[in-house]
Structure formats: C-alpha cells, structure tokens
C-alpha atoms as a PDB file:
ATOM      1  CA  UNK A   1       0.000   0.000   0.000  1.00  0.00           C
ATOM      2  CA  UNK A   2       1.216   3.726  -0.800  1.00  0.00           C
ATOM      3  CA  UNK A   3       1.225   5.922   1.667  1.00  0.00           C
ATOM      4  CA  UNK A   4       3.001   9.672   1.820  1.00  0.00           C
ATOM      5  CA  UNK A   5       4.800  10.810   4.535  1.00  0.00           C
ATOM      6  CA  UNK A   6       3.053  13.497   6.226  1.00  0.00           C
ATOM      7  CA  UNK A   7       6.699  14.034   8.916  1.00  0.00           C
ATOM      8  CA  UNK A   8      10.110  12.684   9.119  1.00  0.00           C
ATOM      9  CA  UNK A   9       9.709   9.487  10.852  1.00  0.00           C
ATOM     10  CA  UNK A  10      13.236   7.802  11.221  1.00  0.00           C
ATOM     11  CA  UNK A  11      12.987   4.347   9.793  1.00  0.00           C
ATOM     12  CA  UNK A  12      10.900   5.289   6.767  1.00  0.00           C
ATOM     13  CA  UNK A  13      11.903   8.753   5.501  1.00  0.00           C
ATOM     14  CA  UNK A  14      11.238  12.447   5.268  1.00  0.00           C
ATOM     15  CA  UNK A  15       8.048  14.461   5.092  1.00  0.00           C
ATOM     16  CA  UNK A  16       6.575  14.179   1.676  1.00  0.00           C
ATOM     17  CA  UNK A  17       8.230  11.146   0.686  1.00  0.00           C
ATOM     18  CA  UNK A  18       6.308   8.443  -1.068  1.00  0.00           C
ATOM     19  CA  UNK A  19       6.603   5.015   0.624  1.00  0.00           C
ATOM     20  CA  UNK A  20       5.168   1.562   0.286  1.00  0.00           C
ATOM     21  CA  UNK A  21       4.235  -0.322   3.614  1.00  0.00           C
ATOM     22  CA  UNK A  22       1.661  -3.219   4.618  1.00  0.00           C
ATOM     23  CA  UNK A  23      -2.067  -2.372   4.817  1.00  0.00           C
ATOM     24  CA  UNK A  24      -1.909  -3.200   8.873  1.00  0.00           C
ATOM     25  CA  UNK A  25       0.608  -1.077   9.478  1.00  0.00           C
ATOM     26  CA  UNK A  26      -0.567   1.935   7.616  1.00  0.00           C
ATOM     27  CA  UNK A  27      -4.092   1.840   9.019  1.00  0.00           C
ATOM     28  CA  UNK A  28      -2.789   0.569  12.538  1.00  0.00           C
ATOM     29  CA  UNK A  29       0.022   2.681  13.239  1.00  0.00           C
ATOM     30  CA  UNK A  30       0.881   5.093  10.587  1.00  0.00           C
ATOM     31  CA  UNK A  31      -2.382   6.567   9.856  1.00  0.00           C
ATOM     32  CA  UNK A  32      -3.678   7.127  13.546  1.00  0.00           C
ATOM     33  CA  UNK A  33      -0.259   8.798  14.460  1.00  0.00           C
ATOM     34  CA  UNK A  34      -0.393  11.231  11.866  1.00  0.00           C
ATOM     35  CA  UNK A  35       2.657  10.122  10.460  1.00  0.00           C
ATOM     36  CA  UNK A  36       1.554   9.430   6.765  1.00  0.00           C
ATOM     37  CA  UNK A  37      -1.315   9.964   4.468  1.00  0.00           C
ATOM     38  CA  UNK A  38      -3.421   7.471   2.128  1.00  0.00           C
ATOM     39  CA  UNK A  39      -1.919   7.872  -1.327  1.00  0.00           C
ATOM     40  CA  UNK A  40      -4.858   9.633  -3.153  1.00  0.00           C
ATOM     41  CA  UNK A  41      -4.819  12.629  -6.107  1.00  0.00           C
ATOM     42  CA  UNK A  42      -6.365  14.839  -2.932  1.00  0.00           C
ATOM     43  CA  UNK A  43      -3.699  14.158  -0.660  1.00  0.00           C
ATOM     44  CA  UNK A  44      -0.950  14.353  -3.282  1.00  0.00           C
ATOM     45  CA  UNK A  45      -2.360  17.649  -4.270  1.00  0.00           C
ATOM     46  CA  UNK A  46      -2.028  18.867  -0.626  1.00  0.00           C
ATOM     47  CA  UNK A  47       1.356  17.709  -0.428  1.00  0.00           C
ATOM     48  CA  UNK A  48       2.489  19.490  -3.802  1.00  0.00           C
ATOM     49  CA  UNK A  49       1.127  23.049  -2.248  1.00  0.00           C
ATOM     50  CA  UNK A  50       3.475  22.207   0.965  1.00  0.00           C
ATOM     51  CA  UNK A  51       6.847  21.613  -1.684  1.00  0.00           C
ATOM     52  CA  UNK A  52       8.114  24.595  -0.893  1.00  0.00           C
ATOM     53  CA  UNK A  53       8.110  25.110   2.844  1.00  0.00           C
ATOM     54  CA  UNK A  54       8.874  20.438   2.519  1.00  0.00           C
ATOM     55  CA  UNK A  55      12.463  21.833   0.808  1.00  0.00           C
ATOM     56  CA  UNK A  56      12.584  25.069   2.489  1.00  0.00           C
ATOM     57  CA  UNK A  57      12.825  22.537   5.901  1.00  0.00           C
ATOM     58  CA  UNK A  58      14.975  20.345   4.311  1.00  0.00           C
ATOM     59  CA  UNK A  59      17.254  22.986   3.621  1.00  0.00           C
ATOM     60  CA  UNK A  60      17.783  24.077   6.702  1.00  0.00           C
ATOM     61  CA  UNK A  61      18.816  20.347   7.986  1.00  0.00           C
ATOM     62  CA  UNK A  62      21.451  20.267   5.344  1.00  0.00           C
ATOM     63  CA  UNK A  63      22.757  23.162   6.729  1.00  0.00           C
ATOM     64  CA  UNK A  64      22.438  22.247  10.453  1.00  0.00           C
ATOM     65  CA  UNK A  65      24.682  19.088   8.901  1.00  0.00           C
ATOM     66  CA  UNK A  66      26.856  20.661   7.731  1.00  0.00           C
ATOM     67  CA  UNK A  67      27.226  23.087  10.781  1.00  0.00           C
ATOM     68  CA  UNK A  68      27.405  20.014  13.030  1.00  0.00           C
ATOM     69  CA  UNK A  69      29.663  17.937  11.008  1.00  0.00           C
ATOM     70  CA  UNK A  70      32.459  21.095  11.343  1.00  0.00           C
ATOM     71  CA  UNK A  71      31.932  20.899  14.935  1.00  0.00           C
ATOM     72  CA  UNK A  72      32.396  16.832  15.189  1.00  0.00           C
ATOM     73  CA  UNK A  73      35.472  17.065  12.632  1.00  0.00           C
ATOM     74  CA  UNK A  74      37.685  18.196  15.830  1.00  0.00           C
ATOM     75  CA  UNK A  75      36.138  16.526  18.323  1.00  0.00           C
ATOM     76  CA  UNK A  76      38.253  13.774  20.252  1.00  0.00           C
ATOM     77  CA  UNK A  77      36.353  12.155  23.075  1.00  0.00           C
ATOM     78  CA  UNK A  78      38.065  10.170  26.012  1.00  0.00           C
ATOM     79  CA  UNK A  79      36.232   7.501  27.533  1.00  0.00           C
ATOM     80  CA  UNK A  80      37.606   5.998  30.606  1.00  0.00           C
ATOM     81  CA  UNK A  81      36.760   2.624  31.189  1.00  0.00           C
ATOM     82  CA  UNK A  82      37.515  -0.241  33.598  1.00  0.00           C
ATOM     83  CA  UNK A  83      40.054  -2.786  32.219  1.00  0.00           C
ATOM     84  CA  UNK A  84      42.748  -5.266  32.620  1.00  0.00           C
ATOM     85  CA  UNK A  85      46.640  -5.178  32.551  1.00  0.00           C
ATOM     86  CA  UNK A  86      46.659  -6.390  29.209  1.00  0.00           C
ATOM     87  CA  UNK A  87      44.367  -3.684  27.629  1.00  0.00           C
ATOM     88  CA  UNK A  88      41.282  -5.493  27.618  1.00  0.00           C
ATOM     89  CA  UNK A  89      38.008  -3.982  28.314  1.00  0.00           C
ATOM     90  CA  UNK A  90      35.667  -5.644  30.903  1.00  0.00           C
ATOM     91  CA  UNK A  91      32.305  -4.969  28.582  1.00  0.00           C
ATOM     92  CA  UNK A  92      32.829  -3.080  25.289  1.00  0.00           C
ATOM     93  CA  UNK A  93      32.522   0.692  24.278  1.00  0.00           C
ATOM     94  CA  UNK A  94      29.658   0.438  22.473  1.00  0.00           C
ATOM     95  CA  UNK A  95      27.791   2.906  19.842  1.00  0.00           C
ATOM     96  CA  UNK A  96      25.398   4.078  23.075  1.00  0.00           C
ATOM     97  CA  UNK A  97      28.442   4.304  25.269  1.00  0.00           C
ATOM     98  CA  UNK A  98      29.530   6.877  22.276  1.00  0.00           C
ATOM     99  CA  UNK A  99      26.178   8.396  22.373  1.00  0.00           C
ATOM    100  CA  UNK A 100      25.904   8.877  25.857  1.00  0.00           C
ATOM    101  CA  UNK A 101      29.939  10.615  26.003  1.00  0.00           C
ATOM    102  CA  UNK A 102      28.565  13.169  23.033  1.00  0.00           C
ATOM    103  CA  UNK A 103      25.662  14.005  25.034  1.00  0.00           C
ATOM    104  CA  UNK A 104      28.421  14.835  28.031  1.00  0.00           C
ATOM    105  CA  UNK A 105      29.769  17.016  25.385  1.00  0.00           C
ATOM    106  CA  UNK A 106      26.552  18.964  24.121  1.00  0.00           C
ATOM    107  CA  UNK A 107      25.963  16.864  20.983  1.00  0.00           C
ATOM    108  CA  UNK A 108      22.170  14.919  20.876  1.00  0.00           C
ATOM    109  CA  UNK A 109      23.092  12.153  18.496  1.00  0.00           C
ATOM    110  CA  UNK A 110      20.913   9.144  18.739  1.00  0.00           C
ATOM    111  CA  UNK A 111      22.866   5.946  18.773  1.00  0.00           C
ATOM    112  CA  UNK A 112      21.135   4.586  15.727  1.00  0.00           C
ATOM    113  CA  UNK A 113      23.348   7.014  13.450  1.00  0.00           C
ATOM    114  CA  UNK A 114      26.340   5.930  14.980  1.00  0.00           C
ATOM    115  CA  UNK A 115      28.512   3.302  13.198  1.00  0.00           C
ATOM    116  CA  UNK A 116      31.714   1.299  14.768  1.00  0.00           C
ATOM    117  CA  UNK A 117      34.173  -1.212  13.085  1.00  0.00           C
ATOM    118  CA  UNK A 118      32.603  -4.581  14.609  1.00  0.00           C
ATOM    119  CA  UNK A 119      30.442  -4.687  17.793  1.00  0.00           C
ATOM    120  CA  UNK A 120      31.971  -2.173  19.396  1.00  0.00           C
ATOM    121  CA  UNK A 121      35.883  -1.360  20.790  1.00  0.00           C
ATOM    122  CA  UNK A 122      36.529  -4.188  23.640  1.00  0.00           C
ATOM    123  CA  UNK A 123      40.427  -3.046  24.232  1.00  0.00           C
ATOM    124  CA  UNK A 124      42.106   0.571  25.129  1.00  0.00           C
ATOM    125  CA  UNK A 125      43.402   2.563  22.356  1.00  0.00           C
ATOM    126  CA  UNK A 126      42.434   5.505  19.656  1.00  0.00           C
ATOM    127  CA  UNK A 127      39.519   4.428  17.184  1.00  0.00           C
ATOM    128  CA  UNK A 128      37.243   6.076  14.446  1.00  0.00           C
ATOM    129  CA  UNK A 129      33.509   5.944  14.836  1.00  0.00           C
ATOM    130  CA  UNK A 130      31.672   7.133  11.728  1.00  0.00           C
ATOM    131  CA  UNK A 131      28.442   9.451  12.434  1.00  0.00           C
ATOM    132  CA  UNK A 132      25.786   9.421   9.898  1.00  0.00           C
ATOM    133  CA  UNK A 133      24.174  13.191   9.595  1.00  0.00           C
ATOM    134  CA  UNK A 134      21.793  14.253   6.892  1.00  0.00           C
ATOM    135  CA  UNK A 135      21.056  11.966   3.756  1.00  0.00           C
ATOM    136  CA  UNK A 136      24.620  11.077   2.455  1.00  0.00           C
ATOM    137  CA  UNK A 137      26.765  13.349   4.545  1.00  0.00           C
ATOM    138  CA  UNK A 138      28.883  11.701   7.588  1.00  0.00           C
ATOM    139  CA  UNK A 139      31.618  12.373   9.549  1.00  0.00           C
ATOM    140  CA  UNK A 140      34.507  10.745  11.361  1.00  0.00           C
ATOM    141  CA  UNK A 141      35.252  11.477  15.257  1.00  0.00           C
ATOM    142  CA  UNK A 142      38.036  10.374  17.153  1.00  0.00           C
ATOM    143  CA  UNK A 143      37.757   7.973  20.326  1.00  0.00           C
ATOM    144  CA  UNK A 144      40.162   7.748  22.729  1.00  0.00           C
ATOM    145  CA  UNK A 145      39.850   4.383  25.253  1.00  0.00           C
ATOM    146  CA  UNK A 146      41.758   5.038  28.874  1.00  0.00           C
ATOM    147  CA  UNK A 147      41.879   1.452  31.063  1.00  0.00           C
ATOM    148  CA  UNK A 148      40.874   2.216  34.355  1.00  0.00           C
ATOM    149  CA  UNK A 149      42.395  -0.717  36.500  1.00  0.00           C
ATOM    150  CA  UNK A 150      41.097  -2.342  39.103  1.00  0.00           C
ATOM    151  CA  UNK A 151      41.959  -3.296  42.078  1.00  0.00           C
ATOM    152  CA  UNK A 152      41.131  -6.773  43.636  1.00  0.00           C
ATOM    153  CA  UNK A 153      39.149  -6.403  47.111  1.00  0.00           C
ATOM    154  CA  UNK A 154      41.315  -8.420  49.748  1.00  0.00           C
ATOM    155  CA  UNK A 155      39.288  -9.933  51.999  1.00  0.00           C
ATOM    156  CA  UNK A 156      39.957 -10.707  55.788  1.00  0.00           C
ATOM    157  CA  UNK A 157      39.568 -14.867  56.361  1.00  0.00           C
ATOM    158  CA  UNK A 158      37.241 -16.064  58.413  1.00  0.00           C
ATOM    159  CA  UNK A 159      38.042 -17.926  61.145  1.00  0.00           C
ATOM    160  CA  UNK A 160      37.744 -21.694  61.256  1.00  0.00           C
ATOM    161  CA  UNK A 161      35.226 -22.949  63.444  1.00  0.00           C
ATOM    162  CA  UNK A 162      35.663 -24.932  66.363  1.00  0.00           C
ATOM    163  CA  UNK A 163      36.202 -28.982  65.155  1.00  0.00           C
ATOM    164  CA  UNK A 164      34.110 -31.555  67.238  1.00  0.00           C
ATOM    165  CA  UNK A 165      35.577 -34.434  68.981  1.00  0.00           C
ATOM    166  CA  UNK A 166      34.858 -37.587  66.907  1.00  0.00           C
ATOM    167  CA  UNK A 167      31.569 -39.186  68.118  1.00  0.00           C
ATOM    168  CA  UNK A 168      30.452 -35.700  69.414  1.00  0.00           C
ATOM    169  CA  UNK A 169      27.155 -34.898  67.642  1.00  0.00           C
ATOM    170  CA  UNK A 170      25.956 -31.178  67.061  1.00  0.00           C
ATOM    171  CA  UNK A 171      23.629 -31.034  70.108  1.00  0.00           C
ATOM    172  CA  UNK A 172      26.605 -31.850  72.419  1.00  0.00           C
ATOM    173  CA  UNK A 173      28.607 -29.605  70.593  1.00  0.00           C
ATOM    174  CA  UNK A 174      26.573 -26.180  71.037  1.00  0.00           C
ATOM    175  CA  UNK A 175      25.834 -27.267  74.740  1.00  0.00           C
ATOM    176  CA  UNK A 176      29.543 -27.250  75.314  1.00  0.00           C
ATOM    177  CA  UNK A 177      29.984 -24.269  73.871  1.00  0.00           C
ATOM    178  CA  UNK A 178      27.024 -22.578  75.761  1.00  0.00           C
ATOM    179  CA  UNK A 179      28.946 -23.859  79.113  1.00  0.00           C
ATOM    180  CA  UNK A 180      31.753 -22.233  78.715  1.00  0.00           C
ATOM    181  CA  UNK A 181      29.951 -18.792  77.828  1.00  0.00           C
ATOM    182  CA  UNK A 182      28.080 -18.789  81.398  1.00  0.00           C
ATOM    183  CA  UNK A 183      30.797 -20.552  83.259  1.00  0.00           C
ATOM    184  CA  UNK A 184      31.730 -17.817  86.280  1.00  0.00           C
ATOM    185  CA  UNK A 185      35.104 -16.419  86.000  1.00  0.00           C
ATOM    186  CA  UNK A 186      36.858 -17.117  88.722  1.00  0.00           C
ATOM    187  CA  UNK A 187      38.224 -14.472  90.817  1.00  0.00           C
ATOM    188  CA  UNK A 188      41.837 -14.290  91.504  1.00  0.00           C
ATOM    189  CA  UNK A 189      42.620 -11.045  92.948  1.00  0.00           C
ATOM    190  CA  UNK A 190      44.515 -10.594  96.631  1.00  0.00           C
ATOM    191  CA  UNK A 191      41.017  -9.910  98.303  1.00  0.00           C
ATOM    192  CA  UNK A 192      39.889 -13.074  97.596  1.00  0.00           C
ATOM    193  CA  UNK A 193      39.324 -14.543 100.982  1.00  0.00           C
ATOM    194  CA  UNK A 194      41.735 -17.576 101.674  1.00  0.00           C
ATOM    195  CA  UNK A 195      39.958 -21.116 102.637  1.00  0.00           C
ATOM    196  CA  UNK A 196      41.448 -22.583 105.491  1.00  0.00           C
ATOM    197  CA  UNK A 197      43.550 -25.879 104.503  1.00  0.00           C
END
C-alpha cells in the first residue's frame, strides 16, 4: 500500500516522501499517528502546495549538517573505562556508550546514526567511529579508550570454626559451647578470701 509521509519518521523517511508499507501497518500505526497519508490525487495535491516550505525545511537540515559535522570534525572524546593489565576492556565501548559521552559534550546524536568497526571497541586505544548526519553526509570522530584498573578487594579470612571431637554430635557440641559462655570467672585477685587448709 502507498502511503506519503506526512513528517520525518526515522525508519521510513522524510516528510513528503512516497513510501510503500503493509495495509496493517498503515491503518494501525501510521495513519492514527499522523505520520503518513493514504496515497490519493487529494492528498498528493495537498502535499504538492506544501513543496516549498517540505524543501525550504529540508534545507535548513542540510545546513544544520553541515554546521554540526564542522563541529564533530575536531572533536576527540576520552572515555575511561575499567580494564585489565593487558588492555582489555571488561564490557565493550559500544555505539550508546559513544552516544551517551557526546551528550556529556553537548551533541544529541541518537545511537542509531552511529557506526563502529565490529560490535563495538573491547580493548584501550584511539579508534574512528563514523556518524551518519543528513542523507549522504557523515563524519569521522576520534575515540580515545583510557583502562581504568582495578583493584582486587582483599578480603579478611574467616576464622575456622571450632572442630568436634569424633563421636560428638551437634547437640553436644553447642551445649559445650554454651557452658563455657556462662561458666563464672573465677576471681583471683589478693582480696579473695583464703579457705582454710
């Protein structure tokens, strides 16, 4: 079914664009969104009278582009992340990691337009992510991996517990032990009074 993009909606183009989609999911989703229009002469005829201000808007993104893309040409970012003595990452830098450091830096750039060799940077070291801007235009950014090592927790040991006598059972065991908790201490200082012999 043809339907025509009434605004930019990421995964199927830009306003006024003519695209083909199931039946289901242009009366489901697409139509009751407002995101596209039934392909009819009245409809197209709306859309031609919006050309201009359509292009006028797309314009203005190239521009943005090409604004933000002289901005990213310089930009190195450092990402700090915890690793091993051999270089290796513990988890991966990822394209959201990426994402997430540019939006620490003032750039909104969803992670979907973000591209990196592989599945992402999994060792310390300076790597290229490519970020995709408007239509064909993309730039290349620097990434910078620090290791962060870390430091294994020592831990006091605990100490052994007391080892039963063979043939003593638990019960015996914990009664023993209760004994010698509420035994009196016996008093050993000078005052004590002496019992005759």
């Amino acid at each position: 079914m043809k339907v025509i993009l009434n605004k930019d909606y990421s995964t199927l183009g830009e306003e006024g664009d003519v695209k083909d989609v199931a039946k289901g999911y242009a009366r489901n989703f697409l139509f009751p969104r407002g995101i596209a229009l039934p392909y009819t002469q009245g409809m197209i005829k709306i859309i031609e009278g919006r050309r201009a201000e359509i292009e006028a808007r797309k314009e203005q993104k190239r521009k943005d582009a090409m604004g933000l893309k002289e901005k990213l040409a310089n930009l190195e970012l450092s990402i700090t992340m915890p690793a091993g003595a051999n270089g290796k990452l513990y988890g991966a830098v990822t394209n959201q990691t990426i994402a997430d450091e540019l939006a620490k830096n003032g750039f909104q750039i969803e992670r979907k337009r973000i591209e990196l060799a592989g599945s992402g940077f999994k060792n310390t070291g300076k790597y290229k992510a490519v970020i995709k801007l408007y239509e064909n235009q993309s730039t290349e950014i620097s990434v910078v991996i620090i290791g962060q090592e870390i430091k294994a927790e020592t831990h006091e040991p605990k100490p052994a517990p007391a080892r039963r006598k063979r043939g003593e059972n638990r019960e015996e065991h914990e009664a023993k032990d209760a004994v010698q908790e509420t035994a009196p201490v016996e008093n050993t200082s000078e005052s004590a009074v002496e019992q005759p012999s």
